[in-house]
N, C-alpha and C. Protein backbone atom coordinates (compact mmCIF):
# COMPACT_ATOMS: atom_id res chain seq x y z
N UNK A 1 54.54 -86.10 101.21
CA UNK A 1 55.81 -86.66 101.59
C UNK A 1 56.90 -85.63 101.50
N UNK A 2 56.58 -85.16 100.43
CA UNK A 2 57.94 -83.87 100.32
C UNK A 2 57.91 -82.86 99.18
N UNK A 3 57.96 -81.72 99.00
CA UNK A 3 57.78 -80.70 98.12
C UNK A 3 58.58 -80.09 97.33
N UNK A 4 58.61 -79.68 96.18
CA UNK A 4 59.40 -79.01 95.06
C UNK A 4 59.19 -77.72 94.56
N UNK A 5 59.77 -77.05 93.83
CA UNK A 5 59.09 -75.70 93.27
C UNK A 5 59.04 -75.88 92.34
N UNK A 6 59.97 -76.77 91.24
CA UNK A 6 58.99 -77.02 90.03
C UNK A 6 58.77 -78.44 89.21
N UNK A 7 58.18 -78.92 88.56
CA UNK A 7 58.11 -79.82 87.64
C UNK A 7 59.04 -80.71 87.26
N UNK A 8 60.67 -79.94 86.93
CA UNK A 8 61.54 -80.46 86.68
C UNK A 8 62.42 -81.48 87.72
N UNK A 9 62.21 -80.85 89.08
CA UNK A 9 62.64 -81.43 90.28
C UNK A 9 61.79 -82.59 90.74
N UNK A 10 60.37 -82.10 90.61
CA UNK A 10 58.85 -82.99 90.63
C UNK A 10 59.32 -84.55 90.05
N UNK A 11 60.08 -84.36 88.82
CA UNK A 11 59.70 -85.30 87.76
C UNK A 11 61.23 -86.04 88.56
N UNK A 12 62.08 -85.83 88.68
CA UNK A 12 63.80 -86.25 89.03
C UNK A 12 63.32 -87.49 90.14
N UNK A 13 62.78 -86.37 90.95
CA UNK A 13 62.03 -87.10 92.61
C UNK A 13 61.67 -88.29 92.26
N UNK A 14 60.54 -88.08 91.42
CA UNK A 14 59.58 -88.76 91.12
C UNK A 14 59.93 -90.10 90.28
N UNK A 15 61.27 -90.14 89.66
CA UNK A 15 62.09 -91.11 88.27
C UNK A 15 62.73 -91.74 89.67
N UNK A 16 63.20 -91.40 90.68
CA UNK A 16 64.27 -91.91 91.94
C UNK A 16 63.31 -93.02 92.27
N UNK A 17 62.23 -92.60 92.88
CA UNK A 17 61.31 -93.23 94.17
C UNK A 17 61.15 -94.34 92.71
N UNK A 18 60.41 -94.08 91.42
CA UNK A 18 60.05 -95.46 90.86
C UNK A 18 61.06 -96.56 90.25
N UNK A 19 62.30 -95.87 90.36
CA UNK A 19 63.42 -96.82 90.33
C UNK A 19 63.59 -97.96 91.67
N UNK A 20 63.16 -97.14 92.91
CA UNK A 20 63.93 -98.09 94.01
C UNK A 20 61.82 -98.78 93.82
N UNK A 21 60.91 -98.88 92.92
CA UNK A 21 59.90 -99.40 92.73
C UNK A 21 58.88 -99.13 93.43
N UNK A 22 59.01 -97.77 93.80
CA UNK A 22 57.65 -97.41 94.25
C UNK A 22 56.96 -96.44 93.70
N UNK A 23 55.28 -96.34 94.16
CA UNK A 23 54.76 -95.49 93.00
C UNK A 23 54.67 -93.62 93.86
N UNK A 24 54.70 -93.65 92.80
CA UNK A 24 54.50 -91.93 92.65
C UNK A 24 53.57 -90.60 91.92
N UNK A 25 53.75 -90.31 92.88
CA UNK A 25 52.68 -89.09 92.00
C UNK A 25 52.59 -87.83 92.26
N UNK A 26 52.02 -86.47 92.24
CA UNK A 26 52.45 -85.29 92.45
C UNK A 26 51.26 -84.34 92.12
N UNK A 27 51.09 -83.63 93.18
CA UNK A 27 50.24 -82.49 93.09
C UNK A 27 50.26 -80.94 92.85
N UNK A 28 50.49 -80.08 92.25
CA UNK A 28 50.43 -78.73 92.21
C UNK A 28 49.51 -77.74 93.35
N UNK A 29 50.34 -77.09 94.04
CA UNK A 29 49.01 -76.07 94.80
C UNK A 29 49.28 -75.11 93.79
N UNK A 30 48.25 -74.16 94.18
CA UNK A 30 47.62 -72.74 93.84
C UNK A 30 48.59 -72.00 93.79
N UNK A 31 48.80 -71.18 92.72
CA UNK A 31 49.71 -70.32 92.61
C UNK A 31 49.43 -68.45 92.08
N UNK A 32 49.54 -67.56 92.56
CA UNK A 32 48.92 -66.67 91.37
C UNK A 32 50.01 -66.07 90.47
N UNK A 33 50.74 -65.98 90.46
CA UNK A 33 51.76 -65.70 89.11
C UNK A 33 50.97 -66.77 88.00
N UNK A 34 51.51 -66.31 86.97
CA UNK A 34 50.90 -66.15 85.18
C UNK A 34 52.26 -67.63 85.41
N UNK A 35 53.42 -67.91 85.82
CA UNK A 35 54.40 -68.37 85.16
C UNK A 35 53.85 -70.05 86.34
N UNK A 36 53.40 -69.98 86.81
CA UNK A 36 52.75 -71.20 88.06
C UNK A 36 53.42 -72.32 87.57
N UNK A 37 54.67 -73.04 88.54
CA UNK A 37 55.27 -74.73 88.61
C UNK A 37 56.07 -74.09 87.09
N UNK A 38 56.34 -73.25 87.12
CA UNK A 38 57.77 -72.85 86.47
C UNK A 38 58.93 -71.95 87.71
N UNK A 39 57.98 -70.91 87.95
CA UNK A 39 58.72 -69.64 89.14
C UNK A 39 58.31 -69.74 90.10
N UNK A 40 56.61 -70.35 89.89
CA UNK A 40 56.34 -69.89 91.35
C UNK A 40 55.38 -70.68 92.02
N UNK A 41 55.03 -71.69 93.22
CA UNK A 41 54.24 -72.60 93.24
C UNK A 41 55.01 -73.39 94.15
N UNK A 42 54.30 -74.40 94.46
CA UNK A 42 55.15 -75.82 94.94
C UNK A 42 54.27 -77.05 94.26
N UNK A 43 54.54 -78.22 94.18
CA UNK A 43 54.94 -79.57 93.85
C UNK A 43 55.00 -80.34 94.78
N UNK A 44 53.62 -80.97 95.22
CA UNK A 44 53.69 -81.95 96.21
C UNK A 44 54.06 -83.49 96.07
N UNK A 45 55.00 -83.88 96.25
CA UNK A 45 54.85 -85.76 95.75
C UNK A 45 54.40 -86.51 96.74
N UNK A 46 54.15 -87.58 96.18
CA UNK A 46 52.69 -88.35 96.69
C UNK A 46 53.13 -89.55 96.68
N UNK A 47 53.21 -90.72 97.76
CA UNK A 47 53.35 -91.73 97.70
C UNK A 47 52.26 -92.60 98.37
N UNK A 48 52.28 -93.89 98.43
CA UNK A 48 51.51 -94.49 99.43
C UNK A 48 51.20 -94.60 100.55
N UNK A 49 50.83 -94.54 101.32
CA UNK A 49 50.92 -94.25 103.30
C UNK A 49 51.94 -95.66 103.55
N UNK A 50 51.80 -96.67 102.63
CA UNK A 50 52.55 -98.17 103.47
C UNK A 50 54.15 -97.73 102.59
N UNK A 51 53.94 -96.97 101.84
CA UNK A 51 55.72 -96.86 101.17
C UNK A 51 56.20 -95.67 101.96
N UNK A 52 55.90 -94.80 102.67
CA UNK A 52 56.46 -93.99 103.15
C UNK A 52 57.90 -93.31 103.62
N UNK A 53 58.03 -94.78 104.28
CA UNK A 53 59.09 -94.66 105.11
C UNK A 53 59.90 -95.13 104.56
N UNK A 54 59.80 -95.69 103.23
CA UNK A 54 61.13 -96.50 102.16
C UNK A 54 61.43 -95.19 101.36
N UNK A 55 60.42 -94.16 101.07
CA UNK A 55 60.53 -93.60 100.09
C UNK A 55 61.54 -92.19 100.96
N UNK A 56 61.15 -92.13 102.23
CA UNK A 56 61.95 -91.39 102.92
C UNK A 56 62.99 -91.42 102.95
N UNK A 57 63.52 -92.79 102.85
CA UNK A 57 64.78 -93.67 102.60
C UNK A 57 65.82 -93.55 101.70
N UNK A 58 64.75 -93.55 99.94
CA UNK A 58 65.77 -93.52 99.34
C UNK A 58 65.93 -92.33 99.06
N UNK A 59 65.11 -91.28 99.12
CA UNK A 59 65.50 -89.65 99.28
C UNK A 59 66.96 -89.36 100.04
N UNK A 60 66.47 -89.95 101.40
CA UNK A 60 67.53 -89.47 101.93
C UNK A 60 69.11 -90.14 101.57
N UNK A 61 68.84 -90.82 101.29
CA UNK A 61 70.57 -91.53 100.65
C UNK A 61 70.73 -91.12 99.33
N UNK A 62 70.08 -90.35 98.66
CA UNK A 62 70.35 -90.14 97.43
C UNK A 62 71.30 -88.11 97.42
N UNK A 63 72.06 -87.98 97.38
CA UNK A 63 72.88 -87.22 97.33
C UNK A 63 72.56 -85.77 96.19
N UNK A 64 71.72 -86.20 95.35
CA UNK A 64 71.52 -84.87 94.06
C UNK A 64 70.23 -84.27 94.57
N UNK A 65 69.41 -84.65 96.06
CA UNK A 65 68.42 -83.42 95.75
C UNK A 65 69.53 -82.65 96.94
């Protein structure tokens, strides 16, 4: 659905979407830096295929990312 560089942003995203009550979740890719989903990496979040388009929603009206 949409990507982060670290954890801290991961987790913000992720507190938004289960407020407006939907679920969430989040994947890490591959990174090779030692410091990985601190400096360097991305943060995939994960929703349902049927919440999609709500979760697109409240992203986009939400003003702090």
């Amino acid at each position: 659905m949409t990507s982060v560089t670290n954890r801290f942003e991961a987790d913000m995203v992720c507190d938004l979407l289960r407020t407006a009550g939907l679920e969430c979740g989040m994947t890490r890719t591959a990174s090779d830096s030692a410091f990985a989903g601190v400096l360097a990496g991305q943060i995939t979040i994960l929703v349902h295929p049927s919440d999609l388009e709500a979760a697109r929603e409240v992203l986009a009206a939400d003003d702090s990312r």
